[in-house]
Protein backbone atom coordinates (compact mmCIF):
# COMPACT_ATOMS: atom_id res chain seq x y z
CA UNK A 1 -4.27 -180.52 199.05
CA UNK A 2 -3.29 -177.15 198.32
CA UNK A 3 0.00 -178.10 197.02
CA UNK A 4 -0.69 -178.37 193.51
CA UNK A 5 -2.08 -174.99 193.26
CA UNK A 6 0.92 -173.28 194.80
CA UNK A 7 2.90 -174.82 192.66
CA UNK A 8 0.69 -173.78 189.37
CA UNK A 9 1.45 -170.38 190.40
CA UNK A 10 5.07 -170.75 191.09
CA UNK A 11 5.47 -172.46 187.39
CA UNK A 12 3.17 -169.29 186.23
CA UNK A 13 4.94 -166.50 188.03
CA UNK A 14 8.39 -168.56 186.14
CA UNK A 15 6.30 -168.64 182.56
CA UNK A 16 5.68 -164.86 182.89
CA UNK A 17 9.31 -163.75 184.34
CA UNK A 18 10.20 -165.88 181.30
CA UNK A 19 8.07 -164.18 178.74
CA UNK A 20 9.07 -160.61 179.69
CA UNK A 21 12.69 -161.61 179.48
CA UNK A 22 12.14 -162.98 176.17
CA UNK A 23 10.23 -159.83 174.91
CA UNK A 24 12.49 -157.30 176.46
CA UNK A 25 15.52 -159.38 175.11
CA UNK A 26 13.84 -159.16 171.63
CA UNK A 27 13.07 -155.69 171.89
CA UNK A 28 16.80 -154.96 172.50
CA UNK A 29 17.94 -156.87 169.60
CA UNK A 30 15.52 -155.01 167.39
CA UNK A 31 16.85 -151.45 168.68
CA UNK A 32 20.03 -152.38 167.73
CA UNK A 33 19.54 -154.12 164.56
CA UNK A 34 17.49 -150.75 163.81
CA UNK A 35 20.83 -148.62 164.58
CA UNK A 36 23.28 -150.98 162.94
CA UNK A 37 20.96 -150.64 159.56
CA UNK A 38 20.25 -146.87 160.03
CA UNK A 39 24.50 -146.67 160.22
CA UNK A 40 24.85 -148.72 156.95
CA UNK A 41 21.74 -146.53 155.26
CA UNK A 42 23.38 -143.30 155.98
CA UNK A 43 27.19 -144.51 155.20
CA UNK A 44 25.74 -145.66 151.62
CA UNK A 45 23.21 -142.23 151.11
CA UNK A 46 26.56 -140.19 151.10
CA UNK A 47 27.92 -141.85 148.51
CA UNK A 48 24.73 -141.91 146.53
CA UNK A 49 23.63 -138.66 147.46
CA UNK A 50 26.73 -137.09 145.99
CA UNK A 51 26.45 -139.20 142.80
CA UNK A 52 22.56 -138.69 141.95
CA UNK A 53 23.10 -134.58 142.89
CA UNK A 54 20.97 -134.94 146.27
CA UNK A 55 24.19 -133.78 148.23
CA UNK A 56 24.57 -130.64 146.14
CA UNK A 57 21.10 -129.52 146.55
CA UNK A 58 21.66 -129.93 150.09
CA UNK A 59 24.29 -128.12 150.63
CA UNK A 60 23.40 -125.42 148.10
CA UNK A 61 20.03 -124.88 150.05
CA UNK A 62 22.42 -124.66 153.31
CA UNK A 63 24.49 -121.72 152.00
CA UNK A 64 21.35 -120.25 151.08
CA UNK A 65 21.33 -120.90 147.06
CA UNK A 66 18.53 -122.68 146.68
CA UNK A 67 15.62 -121.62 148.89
CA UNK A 68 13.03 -122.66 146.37
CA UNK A 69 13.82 -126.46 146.65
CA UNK A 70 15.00 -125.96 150.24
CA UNK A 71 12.56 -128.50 151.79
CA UNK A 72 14.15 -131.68 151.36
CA UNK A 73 11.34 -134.53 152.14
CA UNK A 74 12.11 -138.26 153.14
CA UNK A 75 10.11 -141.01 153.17
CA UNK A 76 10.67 -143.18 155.93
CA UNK A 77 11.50 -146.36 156.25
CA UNK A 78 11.94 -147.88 159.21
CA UNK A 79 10.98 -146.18 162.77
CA UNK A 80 12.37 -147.33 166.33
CA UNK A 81 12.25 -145.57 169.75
CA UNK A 82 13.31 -147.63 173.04
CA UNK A 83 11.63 -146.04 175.19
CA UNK A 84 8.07 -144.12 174.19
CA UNK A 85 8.85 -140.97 176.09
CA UNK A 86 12.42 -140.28 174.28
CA UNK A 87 12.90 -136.86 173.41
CA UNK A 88 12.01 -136.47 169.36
CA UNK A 89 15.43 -136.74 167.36
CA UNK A 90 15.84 -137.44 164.00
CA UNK A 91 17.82 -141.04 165.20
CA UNK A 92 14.13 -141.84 165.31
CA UNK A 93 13.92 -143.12 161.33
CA UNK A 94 15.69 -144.46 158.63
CA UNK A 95 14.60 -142.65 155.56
CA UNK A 96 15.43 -142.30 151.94
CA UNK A 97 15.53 -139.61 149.45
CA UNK A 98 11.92 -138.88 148.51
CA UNK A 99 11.43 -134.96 146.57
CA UNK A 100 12.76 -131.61 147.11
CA UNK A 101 10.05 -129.13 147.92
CA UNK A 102 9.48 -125.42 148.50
CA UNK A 103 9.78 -124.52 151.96
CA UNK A 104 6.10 -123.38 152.27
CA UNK A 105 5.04 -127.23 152.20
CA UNK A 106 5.57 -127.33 155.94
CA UNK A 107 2.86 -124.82 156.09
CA UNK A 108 -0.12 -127.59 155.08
CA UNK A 109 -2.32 -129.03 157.92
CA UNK A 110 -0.53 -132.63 157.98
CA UNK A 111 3.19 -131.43 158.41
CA UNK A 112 4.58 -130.31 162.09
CA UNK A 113 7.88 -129.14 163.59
CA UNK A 114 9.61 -132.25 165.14
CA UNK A 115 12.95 -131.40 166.63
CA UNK A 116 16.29 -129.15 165.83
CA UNK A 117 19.51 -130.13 165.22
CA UNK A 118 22.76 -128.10 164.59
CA UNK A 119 22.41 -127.60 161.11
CA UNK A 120 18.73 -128.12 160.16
CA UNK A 121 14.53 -127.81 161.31
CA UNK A 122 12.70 -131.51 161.18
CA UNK A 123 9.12 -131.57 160.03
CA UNK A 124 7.34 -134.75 159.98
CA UNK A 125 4.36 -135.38 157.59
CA UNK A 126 1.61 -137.42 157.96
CA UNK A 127 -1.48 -139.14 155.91
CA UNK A 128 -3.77 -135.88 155.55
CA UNK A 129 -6.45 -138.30 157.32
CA UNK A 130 -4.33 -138.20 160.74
CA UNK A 131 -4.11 -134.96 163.04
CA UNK A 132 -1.12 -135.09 165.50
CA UNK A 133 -3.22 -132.32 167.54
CA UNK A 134 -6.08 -134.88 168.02
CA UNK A 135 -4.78 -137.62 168.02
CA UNK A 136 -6.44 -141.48 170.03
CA UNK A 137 -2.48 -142.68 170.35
CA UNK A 138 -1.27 -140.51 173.27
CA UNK A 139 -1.66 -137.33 174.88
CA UNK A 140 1.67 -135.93 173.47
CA UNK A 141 2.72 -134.11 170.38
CA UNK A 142 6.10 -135.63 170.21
CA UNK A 143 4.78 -139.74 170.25
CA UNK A 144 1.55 -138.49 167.78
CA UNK A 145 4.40 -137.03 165.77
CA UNK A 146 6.65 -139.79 165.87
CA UNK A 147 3.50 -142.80 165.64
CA UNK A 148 1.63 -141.14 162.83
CA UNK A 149 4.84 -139.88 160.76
CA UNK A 150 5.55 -141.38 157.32
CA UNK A 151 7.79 -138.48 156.00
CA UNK A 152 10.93 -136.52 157.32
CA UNK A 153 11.04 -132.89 156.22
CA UNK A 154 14.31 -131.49 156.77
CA UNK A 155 15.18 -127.36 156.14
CA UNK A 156 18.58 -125.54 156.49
CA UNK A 157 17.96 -123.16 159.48
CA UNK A 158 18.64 -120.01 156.79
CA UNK A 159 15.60 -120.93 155.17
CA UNK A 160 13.75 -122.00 158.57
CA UNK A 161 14.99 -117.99 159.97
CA UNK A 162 13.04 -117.07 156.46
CA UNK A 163 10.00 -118.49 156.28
CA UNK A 164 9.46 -118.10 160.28
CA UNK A 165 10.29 -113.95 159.43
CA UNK A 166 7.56 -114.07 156.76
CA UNK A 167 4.64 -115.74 158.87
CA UNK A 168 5.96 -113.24 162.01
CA UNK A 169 4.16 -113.25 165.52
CA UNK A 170 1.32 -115.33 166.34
CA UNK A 171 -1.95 -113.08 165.56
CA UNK A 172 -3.76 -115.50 167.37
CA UNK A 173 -3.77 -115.35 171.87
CA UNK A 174 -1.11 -117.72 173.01
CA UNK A 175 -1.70 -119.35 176.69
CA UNK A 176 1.96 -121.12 177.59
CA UNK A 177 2.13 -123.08 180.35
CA UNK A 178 5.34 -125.33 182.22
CA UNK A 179 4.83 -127.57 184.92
CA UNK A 180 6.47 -130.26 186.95
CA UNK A 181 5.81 -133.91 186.42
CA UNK A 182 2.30 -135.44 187.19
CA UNK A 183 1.08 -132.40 188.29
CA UNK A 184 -2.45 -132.57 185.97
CA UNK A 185 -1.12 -130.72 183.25
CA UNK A 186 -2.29 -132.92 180.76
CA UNK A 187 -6.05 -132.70 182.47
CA UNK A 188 -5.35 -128.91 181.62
CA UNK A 189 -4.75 -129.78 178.46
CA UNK A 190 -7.60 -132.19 177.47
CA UNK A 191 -10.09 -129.16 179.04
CA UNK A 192 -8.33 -126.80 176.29
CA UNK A 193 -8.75 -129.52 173.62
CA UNK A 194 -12.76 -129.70 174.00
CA UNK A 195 -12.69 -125.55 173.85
CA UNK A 196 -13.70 -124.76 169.86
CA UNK A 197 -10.96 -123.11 168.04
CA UNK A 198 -8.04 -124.35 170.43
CA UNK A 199 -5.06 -125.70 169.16
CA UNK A 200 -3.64 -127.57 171.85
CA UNK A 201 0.26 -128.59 171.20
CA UNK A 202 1.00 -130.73 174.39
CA UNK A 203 5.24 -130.70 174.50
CA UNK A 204 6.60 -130.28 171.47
CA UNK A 205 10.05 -131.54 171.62
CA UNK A 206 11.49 -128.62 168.95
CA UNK A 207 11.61 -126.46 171.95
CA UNK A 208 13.36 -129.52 174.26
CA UNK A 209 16.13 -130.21 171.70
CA UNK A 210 16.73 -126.34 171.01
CA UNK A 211 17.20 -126.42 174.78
CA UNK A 212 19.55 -128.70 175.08
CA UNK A 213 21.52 -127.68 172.05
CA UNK A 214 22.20 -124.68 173.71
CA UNK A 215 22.46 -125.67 177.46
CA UNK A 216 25.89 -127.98 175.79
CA UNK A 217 27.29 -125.31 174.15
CA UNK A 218 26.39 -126.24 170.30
CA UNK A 219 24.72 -122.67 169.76
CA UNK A 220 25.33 -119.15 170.72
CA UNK A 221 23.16 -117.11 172.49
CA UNK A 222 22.35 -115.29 169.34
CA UNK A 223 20.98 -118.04 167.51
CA UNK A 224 19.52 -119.42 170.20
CA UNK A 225 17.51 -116.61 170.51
CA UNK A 226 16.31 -116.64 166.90
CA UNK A 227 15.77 -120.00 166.58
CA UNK A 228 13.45 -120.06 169.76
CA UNK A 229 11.59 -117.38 168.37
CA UNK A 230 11.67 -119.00 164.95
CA UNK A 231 9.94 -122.56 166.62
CA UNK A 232 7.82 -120.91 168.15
CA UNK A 233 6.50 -118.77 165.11
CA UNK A 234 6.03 -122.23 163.22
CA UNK A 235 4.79 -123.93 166.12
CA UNK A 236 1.99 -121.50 166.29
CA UNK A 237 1.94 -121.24 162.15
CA UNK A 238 -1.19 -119.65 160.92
CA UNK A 239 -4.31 -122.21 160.57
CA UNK A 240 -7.73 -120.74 159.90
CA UNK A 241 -9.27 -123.73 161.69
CA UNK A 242 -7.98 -122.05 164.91
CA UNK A 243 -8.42 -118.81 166.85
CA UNK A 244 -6.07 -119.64 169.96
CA UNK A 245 -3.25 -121.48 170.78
CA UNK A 246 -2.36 -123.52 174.16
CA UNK A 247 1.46 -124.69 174.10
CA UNK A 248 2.88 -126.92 177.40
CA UNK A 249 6.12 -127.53 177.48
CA UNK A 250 7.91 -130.96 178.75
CA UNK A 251 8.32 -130.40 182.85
CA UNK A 252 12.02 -130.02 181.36
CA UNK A 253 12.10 -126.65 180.10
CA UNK A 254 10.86 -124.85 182.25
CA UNK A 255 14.39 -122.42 182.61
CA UNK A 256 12.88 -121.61 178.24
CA UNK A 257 9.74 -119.88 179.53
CA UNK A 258 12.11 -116.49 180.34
CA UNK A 259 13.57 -116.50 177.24
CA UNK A 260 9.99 -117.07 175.30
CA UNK A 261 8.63 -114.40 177.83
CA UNK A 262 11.42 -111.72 176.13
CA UNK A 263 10.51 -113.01 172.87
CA UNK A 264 7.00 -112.82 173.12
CA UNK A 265 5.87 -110.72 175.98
CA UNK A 266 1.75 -110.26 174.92
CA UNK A 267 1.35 -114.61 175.78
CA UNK A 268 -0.14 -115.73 179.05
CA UNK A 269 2.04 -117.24 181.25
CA UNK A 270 0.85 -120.29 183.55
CA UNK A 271 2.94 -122.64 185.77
CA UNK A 272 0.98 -125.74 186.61
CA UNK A 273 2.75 -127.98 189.98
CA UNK A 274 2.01 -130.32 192.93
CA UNK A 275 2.70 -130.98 195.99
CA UNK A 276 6.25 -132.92 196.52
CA UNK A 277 5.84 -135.77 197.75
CA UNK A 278 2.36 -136.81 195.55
CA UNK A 279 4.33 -135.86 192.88
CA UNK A 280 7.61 -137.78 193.14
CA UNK A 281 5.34 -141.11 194.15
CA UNK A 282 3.49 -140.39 191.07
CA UNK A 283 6.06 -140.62 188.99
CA UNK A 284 7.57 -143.42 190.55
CA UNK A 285 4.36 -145.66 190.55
CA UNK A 286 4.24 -144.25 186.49
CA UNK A 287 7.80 -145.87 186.11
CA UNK A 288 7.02 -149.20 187.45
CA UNK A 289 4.47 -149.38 185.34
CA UNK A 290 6.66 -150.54 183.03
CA UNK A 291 9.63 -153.15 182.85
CA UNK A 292 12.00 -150.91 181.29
CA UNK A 293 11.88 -147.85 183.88
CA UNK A 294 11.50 -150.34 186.32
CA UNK A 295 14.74 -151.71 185.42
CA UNK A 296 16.61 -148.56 184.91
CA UNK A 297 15.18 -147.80 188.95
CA UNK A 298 16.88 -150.60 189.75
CA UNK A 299 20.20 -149.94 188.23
CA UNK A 300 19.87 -146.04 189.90
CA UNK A 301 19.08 -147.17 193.13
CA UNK A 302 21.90 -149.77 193.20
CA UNK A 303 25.39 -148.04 194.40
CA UNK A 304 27.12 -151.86 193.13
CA UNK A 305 25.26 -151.88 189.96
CA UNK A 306 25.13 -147.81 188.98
CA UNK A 307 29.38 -148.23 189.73
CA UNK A 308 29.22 -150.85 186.80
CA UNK A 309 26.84 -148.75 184.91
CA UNK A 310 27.16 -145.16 186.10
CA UNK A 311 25.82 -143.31 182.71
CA UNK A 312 21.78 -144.68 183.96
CA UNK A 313 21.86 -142.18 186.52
CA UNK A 314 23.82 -139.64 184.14
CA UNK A 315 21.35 -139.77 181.52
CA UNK A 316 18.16 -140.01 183.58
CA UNK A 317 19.66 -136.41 185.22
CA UNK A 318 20.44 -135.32 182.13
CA UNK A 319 16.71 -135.36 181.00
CA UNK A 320 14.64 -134.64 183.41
CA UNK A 321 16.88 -132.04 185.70
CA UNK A 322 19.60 -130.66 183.69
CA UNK A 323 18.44 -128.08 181.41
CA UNK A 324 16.46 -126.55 184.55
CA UNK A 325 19.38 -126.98 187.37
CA UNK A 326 20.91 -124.61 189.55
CA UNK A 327 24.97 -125.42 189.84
CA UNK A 328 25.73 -123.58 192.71
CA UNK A 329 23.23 -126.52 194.88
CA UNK A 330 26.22 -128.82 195.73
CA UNK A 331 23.74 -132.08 194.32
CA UNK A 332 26.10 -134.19 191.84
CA UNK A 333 23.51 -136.18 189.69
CA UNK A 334 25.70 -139.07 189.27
CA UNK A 335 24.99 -140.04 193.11
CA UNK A 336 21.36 -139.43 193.62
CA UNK A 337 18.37 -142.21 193.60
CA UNK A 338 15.67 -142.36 191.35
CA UNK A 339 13.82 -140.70 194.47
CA UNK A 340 16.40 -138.40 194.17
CA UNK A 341 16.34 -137.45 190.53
CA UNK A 342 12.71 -137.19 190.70
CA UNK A 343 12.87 -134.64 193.79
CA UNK A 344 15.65 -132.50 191.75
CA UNK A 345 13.63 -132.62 188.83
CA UNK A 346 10.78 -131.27 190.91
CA UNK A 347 12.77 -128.62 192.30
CA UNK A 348 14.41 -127.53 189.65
CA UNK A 349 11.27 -126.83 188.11
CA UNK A 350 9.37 -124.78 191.00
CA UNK A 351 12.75 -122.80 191.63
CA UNK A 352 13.20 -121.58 188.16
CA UNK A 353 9.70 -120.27 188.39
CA UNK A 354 9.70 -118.77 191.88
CA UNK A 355 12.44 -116.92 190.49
CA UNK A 356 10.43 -115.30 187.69
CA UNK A 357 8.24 -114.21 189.73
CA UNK A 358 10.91 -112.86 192.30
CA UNK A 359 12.04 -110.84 189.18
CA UNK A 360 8.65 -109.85 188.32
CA UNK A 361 7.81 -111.84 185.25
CA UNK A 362 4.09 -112.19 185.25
CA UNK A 363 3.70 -116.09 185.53
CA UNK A 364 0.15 -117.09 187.18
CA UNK A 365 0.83 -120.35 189.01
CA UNK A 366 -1.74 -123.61 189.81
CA UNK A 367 -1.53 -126.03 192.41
CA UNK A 368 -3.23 -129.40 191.42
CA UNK A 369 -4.57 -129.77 195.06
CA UNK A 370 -6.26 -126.66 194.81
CA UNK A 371 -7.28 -126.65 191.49
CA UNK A 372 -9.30 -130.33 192.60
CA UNK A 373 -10.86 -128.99 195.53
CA UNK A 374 -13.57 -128.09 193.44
CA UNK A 375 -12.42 -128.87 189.95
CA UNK A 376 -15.16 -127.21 187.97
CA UNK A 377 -15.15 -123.88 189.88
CA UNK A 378 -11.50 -123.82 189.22
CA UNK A 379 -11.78 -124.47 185.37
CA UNK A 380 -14.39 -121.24 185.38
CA UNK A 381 -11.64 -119.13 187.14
CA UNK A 382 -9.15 -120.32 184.89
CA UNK A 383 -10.73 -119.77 181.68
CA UNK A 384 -11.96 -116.19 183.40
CA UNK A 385 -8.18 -115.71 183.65
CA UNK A 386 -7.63 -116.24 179.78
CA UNK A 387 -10.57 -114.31 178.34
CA UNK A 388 -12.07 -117.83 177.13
CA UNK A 389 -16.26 -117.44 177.26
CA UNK A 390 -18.23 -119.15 180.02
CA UNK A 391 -20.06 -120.85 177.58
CA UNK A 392 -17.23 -122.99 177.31
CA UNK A 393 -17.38 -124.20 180.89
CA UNK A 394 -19.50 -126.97 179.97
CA UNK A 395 -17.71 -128.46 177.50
CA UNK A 396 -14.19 -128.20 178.86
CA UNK A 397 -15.55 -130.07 182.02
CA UNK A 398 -15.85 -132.64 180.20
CA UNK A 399 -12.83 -133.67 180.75
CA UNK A 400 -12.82 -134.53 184.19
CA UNK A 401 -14.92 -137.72 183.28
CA UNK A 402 -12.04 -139.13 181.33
CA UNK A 403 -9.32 -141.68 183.56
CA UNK A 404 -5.51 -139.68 182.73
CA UNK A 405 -4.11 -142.13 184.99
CA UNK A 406 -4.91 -145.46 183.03
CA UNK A 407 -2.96 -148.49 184.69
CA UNK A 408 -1.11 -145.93 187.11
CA UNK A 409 -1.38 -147.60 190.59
CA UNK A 410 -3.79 -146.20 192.93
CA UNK A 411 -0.44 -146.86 195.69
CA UNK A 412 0.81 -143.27 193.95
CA UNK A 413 -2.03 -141.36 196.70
CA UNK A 414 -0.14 -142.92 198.96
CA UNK A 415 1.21 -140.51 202.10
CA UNK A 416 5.08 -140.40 200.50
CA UNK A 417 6.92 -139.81 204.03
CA UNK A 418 5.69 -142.80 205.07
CA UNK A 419 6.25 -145.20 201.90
CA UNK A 420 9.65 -143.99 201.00
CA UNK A 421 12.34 -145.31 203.22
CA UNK A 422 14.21 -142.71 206.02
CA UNK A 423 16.94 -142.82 203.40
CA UNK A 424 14.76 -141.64 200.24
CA UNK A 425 13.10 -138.92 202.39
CA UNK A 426 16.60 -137.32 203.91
CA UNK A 427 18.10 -137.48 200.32
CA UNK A 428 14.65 -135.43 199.30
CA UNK A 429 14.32 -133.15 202.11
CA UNK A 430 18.27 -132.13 201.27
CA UNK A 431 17.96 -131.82 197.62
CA UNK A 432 14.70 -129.40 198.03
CA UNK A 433 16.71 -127.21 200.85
CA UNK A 434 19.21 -126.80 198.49
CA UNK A 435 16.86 -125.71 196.30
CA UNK A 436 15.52 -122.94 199.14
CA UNK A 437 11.89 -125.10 199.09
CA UNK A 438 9.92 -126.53 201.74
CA UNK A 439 10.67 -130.10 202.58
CA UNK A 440 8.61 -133.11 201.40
CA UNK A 441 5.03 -132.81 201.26
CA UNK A 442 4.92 -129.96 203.05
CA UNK A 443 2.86 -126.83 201.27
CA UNK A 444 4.64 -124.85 198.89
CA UNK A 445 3.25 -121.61 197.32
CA UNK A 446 5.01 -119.77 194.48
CA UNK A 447 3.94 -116.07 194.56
CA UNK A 448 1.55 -114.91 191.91
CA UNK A 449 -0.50 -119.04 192.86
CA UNK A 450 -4.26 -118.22 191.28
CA UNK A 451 -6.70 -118.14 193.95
CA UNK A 452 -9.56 -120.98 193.28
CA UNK A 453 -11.39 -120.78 195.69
């Protein structure tokens, strides 16, 4: 009798399997399509570009010639990401020639620093109706900035130095924190949002491509330096509907916050983290969320399959741990599990803070599991901590009513020594000794950790 129904779910399991195949298959086809065209539409704009003058202009603005018509604005034409959580690059669109504009046009309320390249600052504008600080679509500046864009703004970095030399320091207070992954950063964040007067910019990917541009060599130190403090003048740009600022940076970059703390030393530092082990199944359970992560785990923790297709493991290394690694560990990413790449990134991330405050950078560091003993006595202490009134309190709580963790798996509470196998938890408990930290799930307190309580 119950044969018929066991098979109805055996030909429905199939008809999914079949469906996400199909859409994933699609969805491949598209991305390359997208690349193939963007290829053709920039092969043709240099020939075009040089005939209708556009190249000149360019290149005129580059050498510094033409700083009034420096802004060069595209409209865009076609947008494409893989995956949603990409780090912003300018591969993002295919655009055409649109205007070129003074400089001071990134300054209006609808235009935002995207990324840098070698050569150039990307703006994105958007309809003066959409906000990519308050924004329904996600959490993040970079996919508000990339979903909500419908015009490139590109600016030789001579003119970028300028107009970032002419706005000069923030006048505003500037709270910066880092963090590790799924450590309730972005709860942080959505608190600051509901505070009156806060501009909240939740990872802006200007400062992760500036960081890798200069971890592979592409920039000096020099210019490193002033383009850093260039972003983050234009970042922060002068806005009369705010009176403070709240940056956090991608769990990436956390080896920038020394070289922002030189730049600007009167900002608030914070460090926002969690325990190991909660944290790495976190962000596990977060990547099988989806079938694209979950198939890129799959290729990672397959020594057959990441031998056929080593650069998975390369490039998932590459963004989450590399800009934030220590060299002398020993740990080759190219051999590590997703576990294992999720524990380094973790690591990574905690060391290069501990070692602030070792140095005696003042960096005032929050546990989640402390902060969530008693969530809204926390928030008071916190906002104590950055001279934000009480009679705020209210209103920032209301944050803690809102679900962050939206079809995130309620396995990710789970007790991580026992869910991972022996294998995961060696490979973890080696990559955090190498790292001088606790093994995992075991307490770990930077100096300078606020007290909560």
């Amino acid at each position: 009798m119950d044969a018929r129904p066991e098979t109805n779910n055996h030909l429905e399991h199939f008809s999914k399997a079949v469906n996400v195949v199909r859409d994933r298959v699609i969805q491949i086809f598209i991305f390359i399509l997208f690349r193939i065209l963007r290829r053709l539409v920039l092969t043709i704009q240099k020939f075009t570009w040089a005939v209708s003058g556009v190249e000149r202009i360019r290149r005129d603005a580059a050498r510094g010639l033409q700083f009034k018509q420096s802004a060069h604005v595209q409209e865009i034409f076609w947008k494409r990401k893989f995956l949603d959580h990409s780090v912003a690059d300018t591969s993002n669109f295919i655009t055409t020639h649109k205007a070129f504009r003074p400089p001071s046009c990134i300054f209006k309320p609808n235009v935002s620093l995207y990324c840098m390249t070698r050569r150039e600052a990307v703006f994105v504008e958007t309809k003066e109706s959409e906000s990519v600080y308050r924004s329904n679509h996600s959490w993040f500046l970079y996919q508000n900035q990339y979903h909500h864009a419908i015009n490139v703004i590109t600016m030789p970095l001579a003119s970028f130095h300028k107009i970032a030399s002419d706005v000069g320091s923030p006048r505003v207070p500037v709270t910066w924190m880092g963090c590790t992954m799924r450590s309730g950063s972005t709860l942080i964040c959505q608190m600051m949002h509901r505070i009156p007067g806060m501009l909240v910019l939740p990872e802006p990917d200007a400062l992760t491509t500036l960081g890798f541009l200069y971890k592979n060599k592409q920039i000096q130190a020099n210019e490193y330096n002033q383009l850093l403090a260039s972003c983050v003048r234009l970042l922060c740009k002068p806005d009369d509907r705010y009176s403070a600022v709240f940056v956090k940076t991608r769990p990436c970059v956390t080896s920038l916050m020394e070289d922002i703390m030189k730049a600007f030393p009167r900002f608030r530092y914070l460090f926002m983290y969690r325990n190991s082990s909660k944290s790495v199944m976190s962000s596990l359970s977060l990547l099988y969320q989806d079938k694209a992560p979950m198939a890129l785990c799959f290729i990672m923790d397959s020594n057959i399959v990441s031998t056929i297709l080593p650069f998975v493991r390369y490039y998932f290394y590459y963004y989450n741990v590399f800009l934030n690694e220590k060299t002398n560990t020993g740990i080759n990413g190219k051999k590590l599990s997703t576990t294992g790449i999720l524990t380094a990134a973790w690591a990574a991330s905690v060391a290069q803070t501990a070692e602030l405050r070792y140095r005696g950078y003042n960096v005032g560091s929050i546990l989640y599991e402390d902060f969530m003993n008693n969530p809204r006595r926390s928030l008071s202490v916190l906002l104590q901590v950055l001279d934000i009134r009480s009679e705020h309190l209210a209103g920032a709580a209301e944050a803690l009513k809102v679900d962050f963790n939206k079809g995130v798996s309620h396995e990710l509470f789970m007790d991580a020594r026992r869910a991972m196998s022996t294998e995961n938890r060696l490979e973890a408990d080696n990559i955090l000794k190498a790292y001088g930290l606790s093994k995992l799930g075991e307490r770990y307190e930077i100096s300078g950790l606020l007290k909560l309580a």
